[in-house]
C-alpha atoms as a PDB file:
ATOM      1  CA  UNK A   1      51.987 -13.311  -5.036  1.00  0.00           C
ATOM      2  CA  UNK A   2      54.251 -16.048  -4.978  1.00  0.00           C
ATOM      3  CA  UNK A   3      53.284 -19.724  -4.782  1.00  0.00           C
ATOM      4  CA  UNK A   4      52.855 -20.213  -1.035  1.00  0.00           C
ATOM      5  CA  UNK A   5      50.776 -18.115  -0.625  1.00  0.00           C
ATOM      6  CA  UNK A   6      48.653 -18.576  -4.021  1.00  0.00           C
ATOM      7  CA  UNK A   7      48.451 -21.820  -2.937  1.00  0.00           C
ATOM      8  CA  UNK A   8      47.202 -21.056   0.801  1.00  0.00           C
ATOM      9  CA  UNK A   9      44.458 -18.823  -0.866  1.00  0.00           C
ATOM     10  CA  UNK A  10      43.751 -21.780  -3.377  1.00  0.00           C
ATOM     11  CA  UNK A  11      42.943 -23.612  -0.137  1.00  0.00           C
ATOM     12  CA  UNK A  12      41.013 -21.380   1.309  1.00  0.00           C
ATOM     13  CA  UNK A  13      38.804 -21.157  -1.761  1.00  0.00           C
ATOM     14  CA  UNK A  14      37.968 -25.289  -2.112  1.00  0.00           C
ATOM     15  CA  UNK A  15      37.220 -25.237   1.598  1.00  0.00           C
ATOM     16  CA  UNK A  16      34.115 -22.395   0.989  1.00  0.00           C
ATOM     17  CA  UNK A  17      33.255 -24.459  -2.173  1.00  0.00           C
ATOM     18  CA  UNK A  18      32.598 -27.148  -0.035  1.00  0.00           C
ATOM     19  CA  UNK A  19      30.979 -25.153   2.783  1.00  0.00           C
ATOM     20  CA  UNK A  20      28.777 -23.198   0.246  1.00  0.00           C
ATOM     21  CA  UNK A  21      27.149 -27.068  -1.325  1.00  0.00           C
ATOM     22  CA  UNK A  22      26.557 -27.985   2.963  1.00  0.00           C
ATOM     23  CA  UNK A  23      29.505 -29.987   3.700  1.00  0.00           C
ATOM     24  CA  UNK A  24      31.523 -30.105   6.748  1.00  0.00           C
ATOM     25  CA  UNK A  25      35.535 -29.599   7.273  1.00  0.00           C
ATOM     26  CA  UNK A  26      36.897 -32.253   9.426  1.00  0.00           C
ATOM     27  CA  UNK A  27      40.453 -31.261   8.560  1.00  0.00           C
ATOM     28  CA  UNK A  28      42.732 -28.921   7.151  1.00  0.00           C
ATOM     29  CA  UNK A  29      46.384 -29.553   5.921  1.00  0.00           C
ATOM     30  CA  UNK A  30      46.225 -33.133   8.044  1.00  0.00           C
ATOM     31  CA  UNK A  31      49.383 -34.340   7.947  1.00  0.00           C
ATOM     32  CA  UNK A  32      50.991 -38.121   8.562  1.00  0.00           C
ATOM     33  CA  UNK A  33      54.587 -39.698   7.621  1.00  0.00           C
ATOM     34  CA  UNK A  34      52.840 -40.860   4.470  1.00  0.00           C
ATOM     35  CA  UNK A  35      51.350 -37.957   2.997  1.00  0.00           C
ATOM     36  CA  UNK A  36      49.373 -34.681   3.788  1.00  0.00           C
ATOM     37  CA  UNK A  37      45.385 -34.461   2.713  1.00  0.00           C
ATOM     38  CA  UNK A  38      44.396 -30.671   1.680  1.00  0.00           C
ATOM     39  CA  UNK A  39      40.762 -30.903   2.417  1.00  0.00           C
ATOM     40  CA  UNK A  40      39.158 -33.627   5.003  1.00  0.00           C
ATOM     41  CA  UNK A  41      35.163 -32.895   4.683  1.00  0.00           C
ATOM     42  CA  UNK A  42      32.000 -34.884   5.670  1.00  0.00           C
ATOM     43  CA  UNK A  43      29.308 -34.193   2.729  1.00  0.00           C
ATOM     44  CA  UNK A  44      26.497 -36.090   4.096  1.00  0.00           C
ATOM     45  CA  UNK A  45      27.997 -39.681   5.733  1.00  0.00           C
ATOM     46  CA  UNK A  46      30.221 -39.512   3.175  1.00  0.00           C
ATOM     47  CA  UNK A  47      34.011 -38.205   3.697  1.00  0.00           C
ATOM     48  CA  UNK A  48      35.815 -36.289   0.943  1.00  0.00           C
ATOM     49  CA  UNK A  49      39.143 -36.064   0.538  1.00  0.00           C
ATOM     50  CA  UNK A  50      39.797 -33.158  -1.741  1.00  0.00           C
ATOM     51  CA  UNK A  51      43.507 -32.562  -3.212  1.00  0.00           C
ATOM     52  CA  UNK A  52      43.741 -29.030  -4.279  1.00  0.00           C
ATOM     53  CA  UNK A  53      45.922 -28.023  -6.580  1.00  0.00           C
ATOM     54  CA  UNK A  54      46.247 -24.227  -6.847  1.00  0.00           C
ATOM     55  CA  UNK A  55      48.130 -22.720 -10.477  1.00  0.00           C
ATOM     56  CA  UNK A  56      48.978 -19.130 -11.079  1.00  0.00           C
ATOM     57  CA  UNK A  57      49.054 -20.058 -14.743  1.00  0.00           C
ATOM     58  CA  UNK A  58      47.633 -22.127 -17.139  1.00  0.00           C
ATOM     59  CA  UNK A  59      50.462 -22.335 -18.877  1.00  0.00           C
ATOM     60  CA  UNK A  60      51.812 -25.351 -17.082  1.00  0.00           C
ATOM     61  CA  UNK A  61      48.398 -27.429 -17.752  1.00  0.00           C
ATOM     62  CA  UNK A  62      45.353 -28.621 -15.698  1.00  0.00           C
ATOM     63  CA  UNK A  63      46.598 -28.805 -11.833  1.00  0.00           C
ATOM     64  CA  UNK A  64      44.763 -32.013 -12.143  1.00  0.00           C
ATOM     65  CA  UNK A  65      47.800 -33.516 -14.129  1.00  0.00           C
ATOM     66  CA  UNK A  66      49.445 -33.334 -10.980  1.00  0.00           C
ATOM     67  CA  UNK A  67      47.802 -35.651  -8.971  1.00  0.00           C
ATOM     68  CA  UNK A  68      49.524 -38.744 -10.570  1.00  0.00           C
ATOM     69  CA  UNK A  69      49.694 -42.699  -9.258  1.00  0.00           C
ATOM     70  CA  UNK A  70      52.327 -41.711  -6.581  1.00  0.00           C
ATOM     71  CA  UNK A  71      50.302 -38.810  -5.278  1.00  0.00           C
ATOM     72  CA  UNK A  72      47.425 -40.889  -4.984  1.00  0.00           C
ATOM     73  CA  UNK A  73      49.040 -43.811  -3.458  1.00  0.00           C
ATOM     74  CA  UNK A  74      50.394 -40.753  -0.758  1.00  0.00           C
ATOM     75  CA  UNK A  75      46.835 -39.612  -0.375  1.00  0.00           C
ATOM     76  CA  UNK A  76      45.196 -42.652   0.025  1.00  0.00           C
ATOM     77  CA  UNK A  77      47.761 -43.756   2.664  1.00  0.00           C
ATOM     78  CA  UNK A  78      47.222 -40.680   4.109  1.00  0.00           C
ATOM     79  CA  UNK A  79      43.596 -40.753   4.454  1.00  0.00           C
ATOM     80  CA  UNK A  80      43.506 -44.869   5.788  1.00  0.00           C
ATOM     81  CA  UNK A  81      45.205 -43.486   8.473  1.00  0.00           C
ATOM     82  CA  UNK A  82      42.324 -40.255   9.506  1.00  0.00           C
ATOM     83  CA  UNK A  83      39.686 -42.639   8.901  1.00  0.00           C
ATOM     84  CA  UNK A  84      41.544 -45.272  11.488  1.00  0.00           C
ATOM     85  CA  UNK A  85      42.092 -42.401  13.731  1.00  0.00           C
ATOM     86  CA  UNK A  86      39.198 -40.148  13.601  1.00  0.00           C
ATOM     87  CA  UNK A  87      37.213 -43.336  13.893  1.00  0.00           C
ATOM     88  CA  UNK A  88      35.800 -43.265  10.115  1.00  0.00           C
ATOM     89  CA  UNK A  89      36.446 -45.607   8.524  1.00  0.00           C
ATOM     90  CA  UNK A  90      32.896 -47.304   7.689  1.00  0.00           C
ATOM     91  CA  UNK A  91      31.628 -44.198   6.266  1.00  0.00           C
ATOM     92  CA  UNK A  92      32.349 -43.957   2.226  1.00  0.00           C
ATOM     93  CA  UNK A  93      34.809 -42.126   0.961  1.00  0.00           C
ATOM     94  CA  UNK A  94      35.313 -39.898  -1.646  1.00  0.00           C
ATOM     95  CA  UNK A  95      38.349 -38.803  -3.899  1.00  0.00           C
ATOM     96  CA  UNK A  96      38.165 -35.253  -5.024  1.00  0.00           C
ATOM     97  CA  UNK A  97      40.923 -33.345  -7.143  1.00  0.00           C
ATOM     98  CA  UNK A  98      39.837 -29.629  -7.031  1.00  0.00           C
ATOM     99  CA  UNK A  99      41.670 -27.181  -9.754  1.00  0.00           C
ATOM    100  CA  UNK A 100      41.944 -23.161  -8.309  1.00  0.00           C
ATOM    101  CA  UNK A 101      43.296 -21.084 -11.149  1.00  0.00           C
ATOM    102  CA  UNK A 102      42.845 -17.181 -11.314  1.00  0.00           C
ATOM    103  CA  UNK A 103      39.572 -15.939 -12.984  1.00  0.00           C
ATOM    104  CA  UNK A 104      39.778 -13.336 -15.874  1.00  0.00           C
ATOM    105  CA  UNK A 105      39.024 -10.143 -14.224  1.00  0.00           C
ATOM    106  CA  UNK A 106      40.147 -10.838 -10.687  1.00  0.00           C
ATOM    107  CA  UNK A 107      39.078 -13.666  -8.026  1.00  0.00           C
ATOM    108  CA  UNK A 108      39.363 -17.402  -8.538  1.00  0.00           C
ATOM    109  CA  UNK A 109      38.293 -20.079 -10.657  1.00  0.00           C
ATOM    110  CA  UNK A 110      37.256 -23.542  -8.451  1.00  0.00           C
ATOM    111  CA  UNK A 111      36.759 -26.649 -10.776  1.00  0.00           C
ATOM    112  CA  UNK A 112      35.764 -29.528  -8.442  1.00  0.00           C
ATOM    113  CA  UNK A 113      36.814 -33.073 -10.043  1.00  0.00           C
ATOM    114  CA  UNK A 114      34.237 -35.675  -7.545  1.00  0.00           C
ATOM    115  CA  UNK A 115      35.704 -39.445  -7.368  1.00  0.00           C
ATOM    116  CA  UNK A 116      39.042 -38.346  -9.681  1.00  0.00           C
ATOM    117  CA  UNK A 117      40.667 -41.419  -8.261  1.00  0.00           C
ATOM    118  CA  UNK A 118      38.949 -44.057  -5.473  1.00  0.00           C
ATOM    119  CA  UNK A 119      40.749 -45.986  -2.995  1.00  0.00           C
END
Protein backbone atom coordinates (compact mmCIF):
# COMPACT_ATOMS: atom_id res chain seq x y z
CA UNK A 1 0.00 0.00 0.00
CA UNK A 2 1.81 3.00 -0.62
CA UNK A 3 1.66 6.15 1.50
CA UNK A 4 -1.40 7.90 0.08
CA UNK A 5 -3.35 5.70 0.58
CA UNK A 6 -1.98 4.35 4.12
CA UNK A 7 -2.41 7.63 5.03
CA UNK A 8 -6.17 8.06 3.72
CA UNK A 9 -6.96 4.80 5.74
CA UNK A 10 -4.98 6.36 8.78
CA UNK A 11 -7.67 9.03 8.45
CA UNK A 12 -10.34 7.13 8.24
CA UNK A 13 -9.39 5.28 11.41
CA UNK A 14 -8.96 8.67 13.90
CA UNK A 15 -12.28 9.84 12.52
CA UNK A 16 -14.20 6.35 14.01
CA UNK A 17 -11.96 6.83 17.14
CA UNK A 18 -13.57 9.89 17.62
CA UNK A 19 -17.06 8.79 16.56
CA UNK A 20 -16.80 5.58 18.73
CA UNK A 21 -15.97 8.10 22.35
CA UNK A 22 -19.48 10.40 20.94
CA UNK A 23 -17.89 13.14 19.16
CA UNK A 24 -18.96 14.85 16.11
CA UNK A 25 -16.97 15.51 12.61
CA UNK A 26 -17.34 19.01 11.55
CA UNK A 27 -14.64 18.60 8.93
CA UNK A 28 -12.53 16.49 6.99
CA UNK A 29 -9.22 17.43 5.14
CA UNK A 30 -10.36 21.41 5.62
CA UNK A 31 -8.14 23.17 3.78
CA UNK A 32 -7.00 27.17 3.80
CA UNK A 33 -3.79 29.05 2.22
CA UNK A 34 -2.26 28.51 5.64
CA UNK A 35 -2.52 25.01 6.35
CA UNK A 36 -4.89 21.92 6.09
CA UNK A 37 -6.57 20.41 9.55
CA UNK A 38 -7.01 16.39 9.29
CA UNK A 39 -9.79 16.05 11.73
CA UNK A 40 -12.32 19.10 12.71
CA UNK A 41 -14.67 17.41 15.58
CA UNK A 42 -17.06 18.85 18.25
CA UNK A 43 -16.58 16.51 21.52
CA UNK A 44 -19.05 18.09 23.70
CA UNK A 45 -18.80 22.27 23.18
CA UNK A 46 -15.48 21.67 22.77
CA UNK A 47 -13.75 21.55 19.12
CA UNK A 48 -10.83 19.21 18.41
CA UNK A 49 -8.50 19.61 16.03
CA UNK A 50 -6.82 16.29 15.54
CA UNK A 51 -3.49 16.05 13.27
CA UNK A 52 -3.11 12.53 12.21
CA UNK A 53 -0.16 11.26 11.35
CA UNK A 54 -0.37 7.82 9.70
CA UNK A 55 3.34 5.53 9.55
CA UNK A 56 3.73 2.28 7.77
CA UNK A 57 6.75 1.75 9.99
CA UNK A 58 8.05 2.39 13.14
CA UNK A 59 11.17 2.57 12.00
CA UNK A 60 11.12 6.26 11.28
CA UNK A 61 9.86 7.10 15.04
CA UNK A 62 6.60 8.25 16.75
CA UNK A 63 4.43 10.14 13.89
CA UNK A 64 4.06 12.49 16.73
CA UNK A 65 7.71 13.79 16.09
CA UNK A 66 6.28 15.18 13.15
CA UNK A 67 4.10 17.64 14.28
CA UNK A 68 6.90 20.22 15.08
CA UNK A 69 6.64 24.30 15.88
CA UNK A 70 6.05 25.02 12.11
CA UNK A 71 3.32 22.44 11.77
CA UNK A 72 1.66 23.76 14.63
CA UNK A 73 1.96 27.33 13.81
CA UNK A 74 0.23 25.90 10.15
CA UNK A 75 -2.46 24.21 12.16
CA UNK A 76 -3.28 26.72 14.43
CA UNK A 77 -3.54 29.28 11.58
CA UNK A 78 -5.49 26.94 9.98
CA UNK A 79 -7.98 26.31 12.56
CA UNK A 80 -8.39 30.49 13.61
CA UNK A 81 -9.63 30.64 10.38
CA UNK A 82 -12.73 27.47 10.69
CA UNK A 83 -13.51 28.78 13.96
CA UNK A 84 -13.92 32.54 12.29
CA UNK A 85 -15.77 30.93 9.55
CA UNK A 86 -17.83 28.19 10.87
CA UNK A 87 -18.76 30.72 13.51
CA UNK A 88 -16.75 28.91 16.50
CA UNK A 89 -14.74 30.57 17.80
CA UNK A 90 -16.02 30.97 21.59
CA UNK A 91 -16.22 27.36 22.02
CA UNK A 92 -12.71 25.79 23.47
CA UNK A 93 -10.51 24.23 21.53
CA UNK A 94 -8.56 21.36 21.60
CA UNK A 95 -5.13 20.23 20.04
CA UNK A 96 -4.96 16.57 19.32
CA UNK A 97 -1.94 14.69 17.57
CA UNK A 98 -3.31 11.15 16.81
CA UNK A 99 -0.49 8.34 15.85
CA UNK A 100 -2.08 5.34 13.26
CA UNK A 101 0.59 2.71 12.87
CA UNK A 102 -0.20 -0.96 11.70
CA UNK A 103 -1.15 -3.45 14.53
CA UNK A 104 0.78 -6.82 14.81
CA UNK A 105 -1.48 -9.25 13.22
CA UNK A 106 -3.39 -7.04 10.83
CA UNK A 107 -5.63 -3.74 11.40
CA UNK A 108 -4.45 -0.51 12.97
CA UNK A 109 -3.05 0.85 15.97
CA UNK A 110 -4.82 4.56 17.01
CA UNK A 111 -2.83 6.36 19.86
CA UNK A 112 -4.76 9.60 20.57
CA UNK A 113 -2.30 12.42 22.05
CA UNK A 114 -5.39 15.11 23.75
CA UNK A 115 -4.00 18.90 24.09
CA UNK A 116 -0.34 17.80 22.33
CA UNK A 117 0.08 21.47 21.63
CA UNK A 118 -2.69 24.49 22.55
CA UNK A 119 -3.17 27.57 20.69
Amino acid sequence: MDAKAFGQKGEAAAARYYLDRGCRLLAHNYRTRMGELDLVLLDGETVVIAEVKSRSETSRGPAAGAVGPAKQRRVILAAQRFLQQSGLSEHPVRFDVVEVTPATGGGLLVHCIRSAFEL
